[in-house]
PDB file of N, CA and C in Angstrom:
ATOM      1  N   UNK A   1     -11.791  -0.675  -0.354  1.00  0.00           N
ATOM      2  CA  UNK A   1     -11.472  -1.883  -1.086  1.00  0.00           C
ATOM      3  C   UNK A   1     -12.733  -2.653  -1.464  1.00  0.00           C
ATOM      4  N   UNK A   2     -13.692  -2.012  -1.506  1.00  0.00           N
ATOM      5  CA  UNK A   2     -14.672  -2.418  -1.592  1.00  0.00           C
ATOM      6  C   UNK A   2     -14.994  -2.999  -3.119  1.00  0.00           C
ATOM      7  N   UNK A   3     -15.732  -4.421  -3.631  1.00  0.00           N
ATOM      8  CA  UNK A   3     -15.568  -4.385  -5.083  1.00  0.00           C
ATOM      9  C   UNK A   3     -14.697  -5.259  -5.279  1.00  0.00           C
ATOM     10  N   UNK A   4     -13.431  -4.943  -4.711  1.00  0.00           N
ATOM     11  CA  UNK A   4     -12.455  -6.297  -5.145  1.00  0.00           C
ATOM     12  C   UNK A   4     -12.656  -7.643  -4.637  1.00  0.00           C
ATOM     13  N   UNK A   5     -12.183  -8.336  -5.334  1.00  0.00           N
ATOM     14  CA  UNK A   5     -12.059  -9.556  -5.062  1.00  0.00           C
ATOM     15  C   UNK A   5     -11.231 -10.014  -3.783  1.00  0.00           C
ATOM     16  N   UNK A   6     -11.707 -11.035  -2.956  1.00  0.00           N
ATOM     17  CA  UNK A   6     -11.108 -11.212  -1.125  1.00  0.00           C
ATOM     18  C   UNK A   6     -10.515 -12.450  -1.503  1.00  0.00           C
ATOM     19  N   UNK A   7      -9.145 -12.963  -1.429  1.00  0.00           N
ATOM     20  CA  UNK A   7      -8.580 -14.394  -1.633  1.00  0.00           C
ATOM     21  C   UNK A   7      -8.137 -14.763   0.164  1.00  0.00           C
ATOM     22  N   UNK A   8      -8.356 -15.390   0.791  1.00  0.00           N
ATOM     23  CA  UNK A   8      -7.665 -15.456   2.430  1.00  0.00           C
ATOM     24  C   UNK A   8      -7.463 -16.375   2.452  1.00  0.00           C
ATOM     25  N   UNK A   9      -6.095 -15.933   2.870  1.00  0.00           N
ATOM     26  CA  UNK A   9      -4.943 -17.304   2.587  1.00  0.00           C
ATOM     27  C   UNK A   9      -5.118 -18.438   4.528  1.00  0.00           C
ATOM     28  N   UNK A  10      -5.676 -17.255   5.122  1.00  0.00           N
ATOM     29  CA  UNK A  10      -5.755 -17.874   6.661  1.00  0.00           C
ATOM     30  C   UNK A  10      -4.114 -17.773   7.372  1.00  0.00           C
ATOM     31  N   UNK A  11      -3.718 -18.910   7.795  1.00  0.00           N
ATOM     32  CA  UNK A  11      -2.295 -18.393   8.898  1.00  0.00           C
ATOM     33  C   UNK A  11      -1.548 -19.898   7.765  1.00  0.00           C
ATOM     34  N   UNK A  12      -0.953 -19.546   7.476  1.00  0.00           N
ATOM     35  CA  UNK A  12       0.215 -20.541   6.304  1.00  0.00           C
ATOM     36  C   UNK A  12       1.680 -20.397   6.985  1.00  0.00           C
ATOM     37  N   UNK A  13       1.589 -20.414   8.402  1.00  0.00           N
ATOM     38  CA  UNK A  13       3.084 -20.329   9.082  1.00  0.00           C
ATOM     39  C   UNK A  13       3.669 -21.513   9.328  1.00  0.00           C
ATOM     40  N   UNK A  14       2.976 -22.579   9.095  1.00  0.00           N
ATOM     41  CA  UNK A  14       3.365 -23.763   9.158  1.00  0.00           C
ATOM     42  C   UNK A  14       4.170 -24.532   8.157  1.00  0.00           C
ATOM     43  N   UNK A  15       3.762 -23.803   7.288  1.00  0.00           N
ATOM     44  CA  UNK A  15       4.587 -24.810   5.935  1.00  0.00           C
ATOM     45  C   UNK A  15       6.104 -24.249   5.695  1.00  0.00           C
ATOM     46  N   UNK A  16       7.161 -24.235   5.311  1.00  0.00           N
ATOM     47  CA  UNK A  16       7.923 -23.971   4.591  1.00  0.00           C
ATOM     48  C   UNK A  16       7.893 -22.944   3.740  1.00  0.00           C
ATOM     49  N   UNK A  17       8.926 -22.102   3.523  1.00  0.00           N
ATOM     50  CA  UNK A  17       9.509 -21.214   2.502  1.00  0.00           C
ATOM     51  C   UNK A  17       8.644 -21.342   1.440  1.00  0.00           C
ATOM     52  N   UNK A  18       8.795 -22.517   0.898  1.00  0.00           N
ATOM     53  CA  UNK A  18       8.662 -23.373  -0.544  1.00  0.00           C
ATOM     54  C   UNK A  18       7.557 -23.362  -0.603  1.00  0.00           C
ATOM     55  N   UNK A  19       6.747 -24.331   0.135  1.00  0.00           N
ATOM     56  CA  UNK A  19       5.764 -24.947   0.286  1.00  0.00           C
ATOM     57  C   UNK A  19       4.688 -23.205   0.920  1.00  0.00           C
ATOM     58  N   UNK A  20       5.100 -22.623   1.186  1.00  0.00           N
ATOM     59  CA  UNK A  20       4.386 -21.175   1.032  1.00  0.00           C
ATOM     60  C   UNK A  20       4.144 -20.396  -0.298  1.00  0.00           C
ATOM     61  N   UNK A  21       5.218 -20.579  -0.724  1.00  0.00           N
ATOM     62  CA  UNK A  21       4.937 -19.791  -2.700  1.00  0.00           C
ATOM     63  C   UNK A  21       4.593 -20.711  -3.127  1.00  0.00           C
ATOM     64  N   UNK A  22       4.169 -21.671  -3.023  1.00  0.00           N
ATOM     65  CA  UNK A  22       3.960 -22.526  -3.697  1.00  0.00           C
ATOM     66  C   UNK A  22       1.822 -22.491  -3.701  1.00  0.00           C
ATOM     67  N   UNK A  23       1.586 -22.107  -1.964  1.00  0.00           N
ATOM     68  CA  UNK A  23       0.322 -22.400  -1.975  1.00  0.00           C
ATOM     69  C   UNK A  23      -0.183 -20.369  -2.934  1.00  0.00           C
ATOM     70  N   UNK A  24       0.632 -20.012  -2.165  1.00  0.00           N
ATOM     71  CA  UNK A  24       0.559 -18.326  -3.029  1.00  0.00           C
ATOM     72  C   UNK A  24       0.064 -18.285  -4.531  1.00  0.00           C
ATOM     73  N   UNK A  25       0.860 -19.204  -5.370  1.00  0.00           N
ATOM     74  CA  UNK A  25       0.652 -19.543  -6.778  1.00  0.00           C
ATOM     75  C   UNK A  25      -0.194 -19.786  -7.161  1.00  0.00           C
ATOM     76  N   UNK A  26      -0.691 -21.078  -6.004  1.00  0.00           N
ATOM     77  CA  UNK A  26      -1.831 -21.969  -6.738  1.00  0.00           C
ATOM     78  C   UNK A  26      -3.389 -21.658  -6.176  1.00  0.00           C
ATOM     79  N   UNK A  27      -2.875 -20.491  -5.126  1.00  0.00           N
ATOM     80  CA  UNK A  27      -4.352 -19.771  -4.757  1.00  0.00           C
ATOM     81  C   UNK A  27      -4.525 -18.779  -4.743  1.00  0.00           C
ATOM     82  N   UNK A  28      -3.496 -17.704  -5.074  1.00  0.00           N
ATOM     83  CA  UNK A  28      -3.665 -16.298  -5.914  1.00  0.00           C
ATOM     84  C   UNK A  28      -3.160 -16.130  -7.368  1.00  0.00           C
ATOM     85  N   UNK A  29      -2.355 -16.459  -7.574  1.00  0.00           N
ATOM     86  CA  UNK A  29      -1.549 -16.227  -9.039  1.00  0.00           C
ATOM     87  C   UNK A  29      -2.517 -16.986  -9.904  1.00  0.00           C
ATOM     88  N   UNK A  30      -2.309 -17.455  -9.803  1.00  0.00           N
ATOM     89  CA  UNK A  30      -3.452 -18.843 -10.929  1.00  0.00           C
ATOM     90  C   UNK A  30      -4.527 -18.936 -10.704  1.00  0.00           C
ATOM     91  N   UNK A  31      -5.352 -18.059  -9.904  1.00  0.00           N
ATOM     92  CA  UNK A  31      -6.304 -17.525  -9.878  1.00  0.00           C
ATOM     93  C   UNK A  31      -7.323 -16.422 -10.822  1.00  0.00           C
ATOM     94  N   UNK A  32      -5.707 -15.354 -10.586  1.00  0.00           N
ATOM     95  CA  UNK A  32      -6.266 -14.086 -11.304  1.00  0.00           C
ATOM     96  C   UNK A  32      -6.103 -13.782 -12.728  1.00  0.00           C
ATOM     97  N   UNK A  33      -6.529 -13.235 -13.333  1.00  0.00           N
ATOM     98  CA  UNK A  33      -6.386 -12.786 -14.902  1.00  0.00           C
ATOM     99  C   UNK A  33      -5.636 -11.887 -14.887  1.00  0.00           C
ATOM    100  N   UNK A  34      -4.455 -11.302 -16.095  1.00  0.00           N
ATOM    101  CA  UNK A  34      -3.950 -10.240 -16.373  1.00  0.00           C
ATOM    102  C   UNK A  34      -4.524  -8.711 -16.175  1.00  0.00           C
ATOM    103  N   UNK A  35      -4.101  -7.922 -15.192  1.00  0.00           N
ATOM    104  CA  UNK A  35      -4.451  -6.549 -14.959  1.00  0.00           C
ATOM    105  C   UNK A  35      -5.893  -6.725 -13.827  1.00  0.00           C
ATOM    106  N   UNK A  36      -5.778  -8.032 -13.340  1.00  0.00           N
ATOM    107  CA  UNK A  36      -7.286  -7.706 -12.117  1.00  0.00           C
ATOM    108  C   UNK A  36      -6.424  -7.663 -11.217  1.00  0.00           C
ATOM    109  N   UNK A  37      -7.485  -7.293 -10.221  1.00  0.00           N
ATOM    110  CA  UNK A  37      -6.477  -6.605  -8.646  1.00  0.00           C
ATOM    111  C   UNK A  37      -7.177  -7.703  -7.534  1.00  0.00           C
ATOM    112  N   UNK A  38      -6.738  -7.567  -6.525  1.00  0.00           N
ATOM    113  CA  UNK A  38      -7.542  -8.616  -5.587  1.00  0.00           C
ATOM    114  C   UNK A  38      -6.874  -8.204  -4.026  1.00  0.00           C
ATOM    115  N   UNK A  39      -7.458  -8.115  -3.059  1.00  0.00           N
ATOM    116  CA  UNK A  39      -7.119  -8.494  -1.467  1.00  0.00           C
ATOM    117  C   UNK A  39      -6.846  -9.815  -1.148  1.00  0.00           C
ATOM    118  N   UNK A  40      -5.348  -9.752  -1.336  1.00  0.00           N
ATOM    119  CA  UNK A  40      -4.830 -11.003  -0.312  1.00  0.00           C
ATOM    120  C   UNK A  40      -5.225 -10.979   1.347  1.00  0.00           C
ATOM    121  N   UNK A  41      -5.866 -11.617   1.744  1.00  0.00           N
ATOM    122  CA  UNK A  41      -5.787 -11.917   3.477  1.00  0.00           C
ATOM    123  C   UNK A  41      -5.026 -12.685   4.433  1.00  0.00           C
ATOM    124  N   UNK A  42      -3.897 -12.488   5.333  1.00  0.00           N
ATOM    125  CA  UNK A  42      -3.584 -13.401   6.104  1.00  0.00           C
ATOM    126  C   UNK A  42      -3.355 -13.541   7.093  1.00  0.00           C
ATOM    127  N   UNK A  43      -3.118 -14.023   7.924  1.00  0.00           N
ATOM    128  CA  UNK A  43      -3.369 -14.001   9.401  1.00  0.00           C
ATOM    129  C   UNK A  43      -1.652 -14.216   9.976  1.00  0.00           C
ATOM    130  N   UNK A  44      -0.739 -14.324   9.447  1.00  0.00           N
ATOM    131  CA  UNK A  44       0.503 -14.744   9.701  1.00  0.00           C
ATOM    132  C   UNK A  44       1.842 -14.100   8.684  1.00  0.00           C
ATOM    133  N   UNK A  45       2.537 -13.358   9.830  1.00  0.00           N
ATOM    134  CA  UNK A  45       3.693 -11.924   9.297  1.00  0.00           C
ATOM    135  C   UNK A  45       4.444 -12.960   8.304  1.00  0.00           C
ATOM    136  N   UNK A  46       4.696 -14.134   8.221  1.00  0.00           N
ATOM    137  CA  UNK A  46       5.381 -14.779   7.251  1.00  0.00           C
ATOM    138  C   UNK A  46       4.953 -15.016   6.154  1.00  0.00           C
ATOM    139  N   UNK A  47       4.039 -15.087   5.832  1.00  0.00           N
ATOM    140  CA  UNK A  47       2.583 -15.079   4.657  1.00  0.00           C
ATOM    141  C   UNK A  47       2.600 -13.541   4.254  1.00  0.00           C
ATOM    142  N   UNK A  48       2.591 -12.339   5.469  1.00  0.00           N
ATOM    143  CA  UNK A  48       2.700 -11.086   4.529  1.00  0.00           C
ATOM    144  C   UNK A  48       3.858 -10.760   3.745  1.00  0.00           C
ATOM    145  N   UNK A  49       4.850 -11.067   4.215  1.00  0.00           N
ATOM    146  CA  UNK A  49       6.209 -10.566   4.030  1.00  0.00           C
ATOM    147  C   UNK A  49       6.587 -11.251   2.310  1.00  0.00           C
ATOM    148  N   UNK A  50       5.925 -12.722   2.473  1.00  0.00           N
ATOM    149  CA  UNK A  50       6.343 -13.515   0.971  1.00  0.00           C
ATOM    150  C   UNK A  50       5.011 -12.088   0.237  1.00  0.00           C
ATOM    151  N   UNK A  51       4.044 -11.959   0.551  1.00  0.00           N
ATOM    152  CA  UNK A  51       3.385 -11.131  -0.123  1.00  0.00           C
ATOM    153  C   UNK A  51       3.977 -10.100  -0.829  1.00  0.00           C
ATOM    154  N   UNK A  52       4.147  -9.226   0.165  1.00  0.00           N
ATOM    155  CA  UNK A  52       4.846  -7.771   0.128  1.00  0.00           C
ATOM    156  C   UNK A  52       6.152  -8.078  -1.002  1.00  0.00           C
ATOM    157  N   UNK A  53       6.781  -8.783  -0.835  1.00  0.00           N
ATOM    158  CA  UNK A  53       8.385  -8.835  -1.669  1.00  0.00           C
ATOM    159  C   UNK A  53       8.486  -9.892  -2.608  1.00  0.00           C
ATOM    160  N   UNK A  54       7.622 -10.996  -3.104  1.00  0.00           N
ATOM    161  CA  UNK A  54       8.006 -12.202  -4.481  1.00  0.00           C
ATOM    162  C   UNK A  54       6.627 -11.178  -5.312  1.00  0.00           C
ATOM    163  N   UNK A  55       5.794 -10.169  -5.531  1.00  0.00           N
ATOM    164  CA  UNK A  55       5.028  -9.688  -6.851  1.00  0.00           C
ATOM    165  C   UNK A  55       6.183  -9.852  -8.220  1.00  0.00           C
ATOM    166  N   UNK A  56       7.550  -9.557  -8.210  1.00  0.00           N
ATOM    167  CA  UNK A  56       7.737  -9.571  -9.260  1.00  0.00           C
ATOM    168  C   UNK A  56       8.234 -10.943 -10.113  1.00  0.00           C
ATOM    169  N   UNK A  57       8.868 -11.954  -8.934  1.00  0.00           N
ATOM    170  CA  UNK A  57       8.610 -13.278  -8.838  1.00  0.00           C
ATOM    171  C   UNK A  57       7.373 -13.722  -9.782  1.00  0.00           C
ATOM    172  N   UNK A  58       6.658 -13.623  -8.898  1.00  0.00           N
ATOM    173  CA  UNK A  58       5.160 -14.246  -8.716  1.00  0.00           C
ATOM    174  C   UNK A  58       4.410 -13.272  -9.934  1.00  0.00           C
ATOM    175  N   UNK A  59       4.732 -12.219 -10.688  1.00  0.00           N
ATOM    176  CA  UNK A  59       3.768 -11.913 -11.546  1.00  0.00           C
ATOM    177  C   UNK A  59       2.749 -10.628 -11.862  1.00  0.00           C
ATOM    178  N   UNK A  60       3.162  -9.888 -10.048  1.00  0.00           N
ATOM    179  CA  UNK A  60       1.980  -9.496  -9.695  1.00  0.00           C
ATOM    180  C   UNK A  60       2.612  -7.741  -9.103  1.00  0.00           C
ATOM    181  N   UNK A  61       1.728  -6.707  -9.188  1.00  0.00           N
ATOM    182  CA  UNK A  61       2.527  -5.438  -8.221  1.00  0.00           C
ATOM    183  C   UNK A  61       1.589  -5.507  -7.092  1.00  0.00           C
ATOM    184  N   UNK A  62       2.322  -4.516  -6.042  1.00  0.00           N
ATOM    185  CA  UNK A  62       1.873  -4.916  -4.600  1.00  0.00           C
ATOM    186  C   UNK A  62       1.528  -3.173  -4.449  1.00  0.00           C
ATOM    187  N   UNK A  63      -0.138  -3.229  -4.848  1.00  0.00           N
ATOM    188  CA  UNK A  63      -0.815  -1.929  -4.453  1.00  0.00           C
ATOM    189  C   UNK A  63      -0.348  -0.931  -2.693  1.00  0.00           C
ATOM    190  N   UNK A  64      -0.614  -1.965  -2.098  1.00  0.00           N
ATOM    191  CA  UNK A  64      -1.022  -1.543  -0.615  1.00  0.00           C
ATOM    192  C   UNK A  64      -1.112  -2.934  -0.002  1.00  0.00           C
ATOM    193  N   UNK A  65      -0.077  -2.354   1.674  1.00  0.00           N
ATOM    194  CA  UNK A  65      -0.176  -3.469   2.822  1.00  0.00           C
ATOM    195  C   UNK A  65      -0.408  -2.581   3.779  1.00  0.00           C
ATOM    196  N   UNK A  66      -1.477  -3.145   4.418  1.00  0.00           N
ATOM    197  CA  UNK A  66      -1.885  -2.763   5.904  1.00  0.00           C
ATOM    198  C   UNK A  66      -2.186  -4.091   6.813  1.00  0.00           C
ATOM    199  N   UNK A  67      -2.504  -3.372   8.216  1.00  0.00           N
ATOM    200  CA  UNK A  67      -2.726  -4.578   8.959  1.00  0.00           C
ATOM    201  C   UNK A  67      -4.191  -4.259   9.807  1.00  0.00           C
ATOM    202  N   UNK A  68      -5.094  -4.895  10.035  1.00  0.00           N
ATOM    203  CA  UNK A  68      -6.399  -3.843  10.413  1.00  0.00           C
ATOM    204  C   UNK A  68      -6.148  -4.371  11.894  1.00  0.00           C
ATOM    205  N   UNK A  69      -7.542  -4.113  12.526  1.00  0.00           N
ATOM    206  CA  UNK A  69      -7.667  -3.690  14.301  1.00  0.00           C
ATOM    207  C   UNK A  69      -7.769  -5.109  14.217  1.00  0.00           C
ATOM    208  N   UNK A  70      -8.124  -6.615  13.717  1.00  0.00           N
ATOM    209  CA  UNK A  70      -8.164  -7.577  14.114  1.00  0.00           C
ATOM    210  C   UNK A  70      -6.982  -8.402  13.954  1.00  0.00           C
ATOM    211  N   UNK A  71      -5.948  -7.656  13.385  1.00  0.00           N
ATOM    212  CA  UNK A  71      -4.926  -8.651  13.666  1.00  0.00           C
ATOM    213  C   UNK A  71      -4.311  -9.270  12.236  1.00  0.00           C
ATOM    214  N   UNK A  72      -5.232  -9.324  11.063  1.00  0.00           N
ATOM    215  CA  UNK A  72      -5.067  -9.814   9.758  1.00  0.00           C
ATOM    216  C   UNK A  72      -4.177  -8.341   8.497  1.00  0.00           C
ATOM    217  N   UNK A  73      -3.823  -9.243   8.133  1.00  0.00           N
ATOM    218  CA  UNK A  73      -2.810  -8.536   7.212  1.00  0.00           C
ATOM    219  C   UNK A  73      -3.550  -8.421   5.684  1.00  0.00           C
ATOM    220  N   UNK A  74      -3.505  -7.756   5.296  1.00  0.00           N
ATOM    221  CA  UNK A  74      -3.773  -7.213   3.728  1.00  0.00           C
ATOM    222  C   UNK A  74      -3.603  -6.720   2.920  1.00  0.00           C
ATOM    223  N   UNK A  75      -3.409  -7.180   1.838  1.00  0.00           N
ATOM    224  CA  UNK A  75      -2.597  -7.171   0.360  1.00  0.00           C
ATOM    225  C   UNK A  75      -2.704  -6.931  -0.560  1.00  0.00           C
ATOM    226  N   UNK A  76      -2.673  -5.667  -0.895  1.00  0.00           N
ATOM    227  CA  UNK A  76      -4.174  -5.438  -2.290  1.00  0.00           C
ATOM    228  C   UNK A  76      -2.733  -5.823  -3.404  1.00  0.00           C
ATOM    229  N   UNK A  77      -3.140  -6.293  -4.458  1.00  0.00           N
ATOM    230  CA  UNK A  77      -2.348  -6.914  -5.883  1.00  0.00           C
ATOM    231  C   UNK A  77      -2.918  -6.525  -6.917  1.00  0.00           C
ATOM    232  N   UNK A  78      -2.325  -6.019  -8.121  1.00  0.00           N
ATOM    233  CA  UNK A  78      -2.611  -6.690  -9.499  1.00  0.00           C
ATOM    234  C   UNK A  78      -2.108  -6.867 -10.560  1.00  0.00           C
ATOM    235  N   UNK A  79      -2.054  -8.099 -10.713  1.00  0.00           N
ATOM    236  CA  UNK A  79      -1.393  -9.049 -11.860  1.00  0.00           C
ATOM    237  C   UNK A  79      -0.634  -8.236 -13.347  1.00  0.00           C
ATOM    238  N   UNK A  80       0.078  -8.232 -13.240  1.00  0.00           N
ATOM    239  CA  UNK A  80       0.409  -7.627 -14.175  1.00  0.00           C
ATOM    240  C   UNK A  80      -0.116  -8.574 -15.715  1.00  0.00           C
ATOM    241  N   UNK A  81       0.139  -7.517 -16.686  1.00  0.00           N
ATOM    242  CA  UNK A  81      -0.175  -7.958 -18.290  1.00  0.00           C
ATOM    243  C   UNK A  81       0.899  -9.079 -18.662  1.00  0.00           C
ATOM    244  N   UNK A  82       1.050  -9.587 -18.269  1.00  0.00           N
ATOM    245  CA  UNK A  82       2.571 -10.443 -19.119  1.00  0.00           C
ATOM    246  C   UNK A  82       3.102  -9.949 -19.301  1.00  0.00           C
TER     247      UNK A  82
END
């Protein structure tokens, strides 16, 4: 994954449903340009899971989820063309 772009969202288990796609939007989606890819990072299974399952929601296809030896979750994305 080397090359791509790293967005880390940190542990977002605190907020709400809502108030989770909501930070998703405004710090990955509206971030990226049409057809770039990027590593989502997060530290919290509720943060992966909105990952893994709102891309078509949210805009975006969901390359690859893994979870590495430290515990953090990762999300490779990319944005679809409109």
């Amino acid at each position: 994954m080397a090359g791509l772009r790293t967005i880390d969202l940190g542990d977002l288990s605190i907020l709400c449903g809502t108030s989770r796609l909501g930070e998703i939007r405004r710090r990955v989606v509206e971030t990226l340009k049409p057809g770039e890819e990027a590593v989502v990072v997060t530290r919290d299974p509720e943060t992966w899971y909105a990952l893994t399952s709102l891309g078509d929601e949210l805009g975006y296809e969901l390359i690859e989820s893994s979870k590495d030896p430290e515990g953090r979750y990762l999300v490779r994305i990319r944005m679809k063309n409109s």
